[in-house]
PDB file of N, CA and C in Angstrom:
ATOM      1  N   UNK A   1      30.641 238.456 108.485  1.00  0.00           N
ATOM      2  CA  UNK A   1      31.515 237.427 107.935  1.00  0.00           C
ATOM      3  C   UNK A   1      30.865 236.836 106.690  1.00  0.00           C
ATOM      4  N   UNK A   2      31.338 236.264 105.784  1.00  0.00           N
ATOM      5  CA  UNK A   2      30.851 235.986 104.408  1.00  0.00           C
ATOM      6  C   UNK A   2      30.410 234.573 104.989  1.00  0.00           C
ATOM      7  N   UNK A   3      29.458 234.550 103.963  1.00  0.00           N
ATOM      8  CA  UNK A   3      28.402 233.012 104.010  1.00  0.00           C
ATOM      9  C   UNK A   3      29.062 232.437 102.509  1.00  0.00           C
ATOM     10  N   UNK A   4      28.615 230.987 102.759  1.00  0.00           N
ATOM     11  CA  UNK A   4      28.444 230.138 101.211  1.00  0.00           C
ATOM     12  C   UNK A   4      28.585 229.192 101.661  1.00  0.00           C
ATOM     13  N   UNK A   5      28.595 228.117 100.784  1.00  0.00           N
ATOM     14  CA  UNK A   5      28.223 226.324 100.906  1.00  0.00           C
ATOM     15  C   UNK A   5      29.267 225.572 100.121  1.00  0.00           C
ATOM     16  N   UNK A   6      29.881 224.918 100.940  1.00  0.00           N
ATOM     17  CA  UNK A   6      30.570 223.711 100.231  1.00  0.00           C
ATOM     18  C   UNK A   6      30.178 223.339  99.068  1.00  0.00           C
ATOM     19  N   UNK A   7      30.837 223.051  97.736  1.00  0.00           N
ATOM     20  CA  UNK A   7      30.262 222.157  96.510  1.00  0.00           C
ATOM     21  C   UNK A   7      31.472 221.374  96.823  1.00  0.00           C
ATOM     22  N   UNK A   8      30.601 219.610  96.970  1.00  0.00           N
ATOM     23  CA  UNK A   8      31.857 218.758  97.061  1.00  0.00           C
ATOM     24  C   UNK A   8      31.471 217.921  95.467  1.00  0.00           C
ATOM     25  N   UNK A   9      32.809 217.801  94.831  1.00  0.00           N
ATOM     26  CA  UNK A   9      32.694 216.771  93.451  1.00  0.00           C
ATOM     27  C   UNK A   9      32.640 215.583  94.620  1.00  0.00           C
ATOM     28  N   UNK A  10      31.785 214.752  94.533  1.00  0.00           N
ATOM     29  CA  UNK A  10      31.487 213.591  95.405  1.00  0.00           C
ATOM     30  C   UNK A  10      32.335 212.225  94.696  1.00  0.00           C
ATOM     31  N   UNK A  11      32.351 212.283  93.167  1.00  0.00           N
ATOM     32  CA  UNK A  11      32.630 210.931  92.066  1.00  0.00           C
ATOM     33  C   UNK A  11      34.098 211.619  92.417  1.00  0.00           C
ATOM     34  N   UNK A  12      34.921 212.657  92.520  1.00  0.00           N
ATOM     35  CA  UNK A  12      36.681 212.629  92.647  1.00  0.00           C
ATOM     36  C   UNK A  12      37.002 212.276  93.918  1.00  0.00           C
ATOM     37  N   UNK A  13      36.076 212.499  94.747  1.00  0.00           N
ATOM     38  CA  UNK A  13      36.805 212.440  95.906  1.00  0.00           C
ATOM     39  C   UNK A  13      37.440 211.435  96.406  1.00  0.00           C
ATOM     40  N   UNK A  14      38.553 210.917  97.186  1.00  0.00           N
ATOM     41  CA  UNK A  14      39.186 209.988  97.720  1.00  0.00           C
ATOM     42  C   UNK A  14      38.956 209.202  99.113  1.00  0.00           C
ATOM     43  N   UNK A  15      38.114 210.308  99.818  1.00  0.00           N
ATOM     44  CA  UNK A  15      37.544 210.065 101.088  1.00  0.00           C
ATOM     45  C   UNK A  15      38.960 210.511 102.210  1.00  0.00           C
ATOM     46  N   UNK A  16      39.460 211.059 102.254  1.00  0.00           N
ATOM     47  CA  UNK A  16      40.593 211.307 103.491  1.00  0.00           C
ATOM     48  C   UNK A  16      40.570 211.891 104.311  1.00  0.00           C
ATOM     49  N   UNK A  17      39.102 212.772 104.187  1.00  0.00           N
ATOM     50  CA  UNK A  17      38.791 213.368 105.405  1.00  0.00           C
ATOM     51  C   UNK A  17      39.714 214.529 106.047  1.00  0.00           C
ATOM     52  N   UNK A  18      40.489 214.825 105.134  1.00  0.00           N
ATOM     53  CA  UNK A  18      41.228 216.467 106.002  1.00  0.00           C
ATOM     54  C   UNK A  18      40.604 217.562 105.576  1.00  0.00           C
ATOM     55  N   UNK A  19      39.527 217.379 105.138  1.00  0.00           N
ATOM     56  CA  UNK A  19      39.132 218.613 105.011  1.00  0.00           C
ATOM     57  C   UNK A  19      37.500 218.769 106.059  1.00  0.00           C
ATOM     58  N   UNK A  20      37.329 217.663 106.764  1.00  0.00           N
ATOM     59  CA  UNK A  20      36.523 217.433 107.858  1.00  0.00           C
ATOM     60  C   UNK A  20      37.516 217.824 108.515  1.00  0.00           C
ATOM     61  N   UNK A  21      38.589 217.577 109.029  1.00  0.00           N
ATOM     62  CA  UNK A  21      39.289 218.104 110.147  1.00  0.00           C
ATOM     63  C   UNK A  21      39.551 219.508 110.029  1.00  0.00           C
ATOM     64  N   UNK A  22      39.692 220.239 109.253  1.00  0.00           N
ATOM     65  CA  UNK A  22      40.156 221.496 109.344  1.00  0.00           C
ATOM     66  C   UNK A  22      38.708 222.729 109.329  1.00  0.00           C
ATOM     67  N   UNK A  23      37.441 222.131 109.221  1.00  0.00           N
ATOM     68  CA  UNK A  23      36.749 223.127 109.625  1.00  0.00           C
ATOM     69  C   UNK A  23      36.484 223.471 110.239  1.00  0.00           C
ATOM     70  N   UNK A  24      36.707 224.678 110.267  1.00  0.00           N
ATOM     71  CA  UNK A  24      36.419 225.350 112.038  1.00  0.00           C
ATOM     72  C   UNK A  24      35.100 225.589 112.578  1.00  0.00           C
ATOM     73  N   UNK A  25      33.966 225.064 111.734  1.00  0.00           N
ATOM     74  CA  UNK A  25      32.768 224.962 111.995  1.00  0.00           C
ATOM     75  C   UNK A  25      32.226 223.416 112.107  1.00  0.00           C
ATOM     76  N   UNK A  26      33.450 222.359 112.197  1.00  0.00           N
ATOM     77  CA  UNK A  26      33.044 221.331 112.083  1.00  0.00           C
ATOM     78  C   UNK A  26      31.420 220.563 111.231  1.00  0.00           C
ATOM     79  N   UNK A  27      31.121 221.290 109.984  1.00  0.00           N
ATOM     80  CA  UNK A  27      29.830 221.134 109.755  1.00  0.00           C
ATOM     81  C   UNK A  27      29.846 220.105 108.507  1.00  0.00           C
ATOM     82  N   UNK A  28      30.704 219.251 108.601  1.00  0.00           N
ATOM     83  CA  UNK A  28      31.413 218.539 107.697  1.00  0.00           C
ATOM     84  C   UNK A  28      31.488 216.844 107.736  1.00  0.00           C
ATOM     85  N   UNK A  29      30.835 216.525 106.967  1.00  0.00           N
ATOM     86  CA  UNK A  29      30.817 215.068 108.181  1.00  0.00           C
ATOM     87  C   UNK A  29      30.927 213.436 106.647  1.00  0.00           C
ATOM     88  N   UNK A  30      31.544 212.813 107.171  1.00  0.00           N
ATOM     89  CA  UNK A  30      31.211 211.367 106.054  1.00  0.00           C
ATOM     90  C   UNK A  30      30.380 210.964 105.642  1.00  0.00           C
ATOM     91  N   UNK A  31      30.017 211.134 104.447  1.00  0.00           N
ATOM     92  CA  UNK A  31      28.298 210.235 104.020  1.00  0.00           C
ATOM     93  C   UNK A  31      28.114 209.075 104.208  1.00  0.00           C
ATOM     94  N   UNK A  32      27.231 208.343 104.606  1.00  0.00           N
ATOM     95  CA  UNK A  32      26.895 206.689 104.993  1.00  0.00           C
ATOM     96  C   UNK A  32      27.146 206.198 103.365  1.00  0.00           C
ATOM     97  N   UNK A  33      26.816 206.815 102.181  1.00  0.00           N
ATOM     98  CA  UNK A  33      26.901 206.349 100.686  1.00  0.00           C
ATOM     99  C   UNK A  33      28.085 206.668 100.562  1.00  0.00           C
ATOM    100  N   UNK A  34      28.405 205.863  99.267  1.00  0.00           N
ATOM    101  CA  UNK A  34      30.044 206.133  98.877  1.00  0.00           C
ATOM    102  C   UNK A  34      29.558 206.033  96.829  1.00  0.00           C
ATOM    103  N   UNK A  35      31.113 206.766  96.543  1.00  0.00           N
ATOM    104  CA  UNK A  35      30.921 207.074  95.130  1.00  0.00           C
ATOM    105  C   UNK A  35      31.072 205.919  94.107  1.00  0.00           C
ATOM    106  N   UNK A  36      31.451 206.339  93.303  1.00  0.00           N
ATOM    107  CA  UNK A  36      31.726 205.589  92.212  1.00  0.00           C
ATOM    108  C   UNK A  36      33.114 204.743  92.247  1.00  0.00           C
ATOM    109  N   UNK A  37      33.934 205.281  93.163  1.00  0.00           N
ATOM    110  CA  UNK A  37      34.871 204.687  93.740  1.00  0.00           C
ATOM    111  C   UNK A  37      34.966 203.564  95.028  1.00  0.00           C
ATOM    112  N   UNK A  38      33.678 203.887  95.607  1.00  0.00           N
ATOM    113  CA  UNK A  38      33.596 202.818  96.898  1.00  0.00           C
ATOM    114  C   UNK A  38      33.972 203.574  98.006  1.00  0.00           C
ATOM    115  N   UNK A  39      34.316 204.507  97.803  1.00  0.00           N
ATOM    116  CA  UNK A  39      34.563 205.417  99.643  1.00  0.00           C
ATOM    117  C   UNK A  39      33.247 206.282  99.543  1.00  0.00           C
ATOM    118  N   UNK A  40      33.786 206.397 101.157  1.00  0.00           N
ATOM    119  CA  UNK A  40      32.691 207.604 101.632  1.00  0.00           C
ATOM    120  C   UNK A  40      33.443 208.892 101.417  1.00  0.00           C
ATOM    121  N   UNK A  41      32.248 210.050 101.300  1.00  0.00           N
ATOM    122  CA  UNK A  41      32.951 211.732 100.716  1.00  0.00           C
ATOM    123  C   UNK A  41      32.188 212.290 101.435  1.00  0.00           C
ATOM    124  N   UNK A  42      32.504 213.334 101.728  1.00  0.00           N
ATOM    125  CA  UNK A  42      32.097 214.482 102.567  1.00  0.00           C
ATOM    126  C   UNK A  42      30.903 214.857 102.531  1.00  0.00           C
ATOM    127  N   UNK A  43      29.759 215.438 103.467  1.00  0.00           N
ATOM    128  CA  UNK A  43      28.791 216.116 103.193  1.00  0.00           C
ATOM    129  C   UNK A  43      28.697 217.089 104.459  1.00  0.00           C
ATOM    130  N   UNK A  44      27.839 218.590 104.038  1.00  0.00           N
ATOM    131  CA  UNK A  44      27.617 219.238 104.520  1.00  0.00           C
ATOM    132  C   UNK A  44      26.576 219.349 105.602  1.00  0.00           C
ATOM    133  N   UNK A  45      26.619 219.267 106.528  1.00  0.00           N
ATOM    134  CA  UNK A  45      25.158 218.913 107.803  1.00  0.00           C
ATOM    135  C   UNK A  45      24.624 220.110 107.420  1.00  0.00           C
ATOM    136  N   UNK A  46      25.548 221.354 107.735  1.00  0.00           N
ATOM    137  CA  UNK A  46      24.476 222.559 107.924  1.00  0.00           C
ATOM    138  C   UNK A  46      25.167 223.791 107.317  1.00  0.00           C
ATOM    139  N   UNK A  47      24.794 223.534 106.095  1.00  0.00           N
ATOM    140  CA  UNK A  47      25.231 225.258 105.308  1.00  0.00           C
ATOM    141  C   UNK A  47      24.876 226.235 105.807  1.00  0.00           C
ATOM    142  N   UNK A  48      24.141 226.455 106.437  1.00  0.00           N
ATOM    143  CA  UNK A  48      23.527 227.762 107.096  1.00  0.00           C
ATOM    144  C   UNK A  48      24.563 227.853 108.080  1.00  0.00           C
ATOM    145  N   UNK A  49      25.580 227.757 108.177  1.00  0.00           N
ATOM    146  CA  UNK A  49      26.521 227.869 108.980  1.00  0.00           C
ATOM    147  C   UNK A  49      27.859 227.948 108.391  1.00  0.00           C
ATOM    148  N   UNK A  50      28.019 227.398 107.450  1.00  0.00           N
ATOM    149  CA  UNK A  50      29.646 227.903 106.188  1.00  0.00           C
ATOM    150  C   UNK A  50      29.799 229.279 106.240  1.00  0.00           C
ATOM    151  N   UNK A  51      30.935 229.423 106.769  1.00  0.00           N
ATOM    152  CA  UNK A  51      31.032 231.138 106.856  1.00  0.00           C
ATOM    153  C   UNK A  51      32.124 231.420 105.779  1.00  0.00           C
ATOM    154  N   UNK A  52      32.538 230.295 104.582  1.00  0.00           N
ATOM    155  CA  UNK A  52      33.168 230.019 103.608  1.00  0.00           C
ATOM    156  C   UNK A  52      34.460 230.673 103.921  1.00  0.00           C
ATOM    157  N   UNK A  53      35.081 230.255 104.858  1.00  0.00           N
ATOM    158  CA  UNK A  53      36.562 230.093 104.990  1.00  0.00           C
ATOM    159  C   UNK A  53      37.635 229.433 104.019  1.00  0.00           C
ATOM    160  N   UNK A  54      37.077 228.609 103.114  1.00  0.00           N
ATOM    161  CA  UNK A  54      37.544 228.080 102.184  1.00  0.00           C
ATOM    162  C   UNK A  54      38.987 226.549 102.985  1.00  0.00           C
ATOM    163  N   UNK A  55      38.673 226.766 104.048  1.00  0.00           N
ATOM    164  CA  UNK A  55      39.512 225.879 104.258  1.00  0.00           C
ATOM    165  C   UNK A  55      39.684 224.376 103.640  1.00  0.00           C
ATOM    166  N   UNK A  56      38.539 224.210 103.786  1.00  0.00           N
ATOM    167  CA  UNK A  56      37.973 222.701 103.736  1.00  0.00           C
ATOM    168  C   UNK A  56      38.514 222.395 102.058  1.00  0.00           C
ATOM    169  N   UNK A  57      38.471 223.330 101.236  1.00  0.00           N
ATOM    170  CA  UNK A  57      38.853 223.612  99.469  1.00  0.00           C
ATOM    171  C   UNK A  57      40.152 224.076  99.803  1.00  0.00           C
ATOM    172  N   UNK A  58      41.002 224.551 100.613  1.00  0.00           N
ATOM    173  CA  UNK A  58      42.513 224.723 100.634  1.00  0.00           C
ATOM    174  C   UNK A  58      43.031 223.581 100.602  1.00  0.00           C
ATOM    175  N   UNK A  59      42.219 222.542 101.868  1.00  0.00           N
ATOM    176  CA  UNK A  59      42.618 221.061 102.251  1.00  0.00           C
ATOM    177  C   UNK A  59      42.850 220.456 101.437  1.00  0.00           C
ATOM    178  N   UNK A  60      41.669 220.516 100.891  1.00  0.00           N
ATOM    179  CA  UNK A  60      41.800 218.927  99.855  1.00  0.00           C
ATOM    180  C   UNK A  60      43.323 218.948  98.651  1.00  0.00           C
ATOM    181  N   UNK A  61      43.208 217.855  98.780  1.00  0.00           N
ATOM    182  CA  UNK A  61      44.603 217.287  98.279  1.00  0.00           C
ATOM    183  C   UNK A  61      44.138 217.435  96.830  1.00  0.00           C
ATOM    184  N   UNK A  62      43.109 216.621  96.273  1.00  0.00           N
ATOM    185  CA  UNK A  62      42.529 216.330  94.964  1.00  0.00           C
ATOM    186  C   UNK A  62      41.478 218.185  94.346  1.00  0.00           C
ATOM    187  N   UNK A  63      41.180 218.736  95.131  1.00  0.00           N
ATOM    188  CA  UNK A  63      40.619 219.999  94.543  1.00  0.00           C
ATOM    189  C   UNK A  63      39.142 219.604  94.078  1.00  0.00           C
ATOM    190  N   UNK A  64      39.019 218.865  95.009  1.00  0.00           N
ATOM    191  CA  UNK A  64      37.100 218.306  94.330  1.00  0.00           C
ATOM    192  C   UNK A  64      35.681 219.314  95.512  1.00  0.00           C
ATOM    193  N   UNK A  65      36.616 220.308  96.166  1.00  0.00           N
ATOM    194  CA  UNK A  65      35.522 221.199  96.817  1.00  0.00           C
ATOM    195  C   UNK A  65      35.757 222.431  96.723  1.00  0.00           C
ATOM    196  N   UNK A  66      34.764 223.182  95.892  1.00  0.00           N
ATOM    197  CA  UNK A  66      34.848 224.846  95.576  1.00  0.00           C
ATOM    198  C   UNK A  66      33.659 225.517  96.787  1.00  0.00           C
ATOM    199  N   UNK A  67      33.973 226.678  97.004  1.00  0.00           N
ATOM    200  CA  UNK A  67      33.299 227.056  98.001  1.00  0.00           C
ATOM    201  C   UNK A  67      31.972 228.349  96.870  1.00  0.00           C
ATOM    202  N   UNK A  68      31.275 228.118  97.188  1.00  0.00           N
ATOM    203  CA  UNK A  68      30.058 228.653  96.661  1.00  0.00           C
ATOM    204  C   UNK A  68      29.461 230.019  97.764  1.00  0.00           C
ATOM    205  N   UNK A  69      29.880 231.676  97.167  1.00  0.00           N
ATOM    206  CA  UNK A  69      29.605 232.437  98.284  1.00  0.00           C
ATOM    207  C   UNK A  69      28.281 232.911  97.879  1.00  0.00           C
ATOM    208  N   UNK A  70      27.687 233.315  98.895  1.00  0.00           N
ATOM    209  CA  UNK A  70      26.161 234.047  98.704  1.00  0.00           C
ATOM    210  C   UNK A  70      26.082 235.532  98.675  1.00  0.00           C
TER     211      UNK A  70
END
């Protein structure tokens, strides 16, 4: 199965979190920091585990996560 790592734009993001819900690796989680906007944005716990389904970058509403394959 293909590997790669989330790139989240952290300063676009909106914080809405559907793209935490839709990974099927759940490896996706809210940062305690927030951006330039004042929300919290996504971060990756454990890339070594993105099997780059691209879901999480289908999700997003705003297009602020490209999937990075290895």
């Amino acid at each position: 199965m293909a590997k790669g790592r989330p790139l989240i734009n952290k300063e676009r993001c909106k914080g809405c979190g559907l793209c935490i819900r839709v990974c099927p690796k759940k490896i996706l989680e809210m940062s305690k920091e927030t951006n330039g906007q004042g929300v919290n944005y996504p971060v990756c716990n454990d890339e070594a585990s993105c099997i780059a389904c691209s879901m999480c970058a289908t999700m997003c509403p705003d297009c602020v996560i490209e999937i990075e394959a290895e």
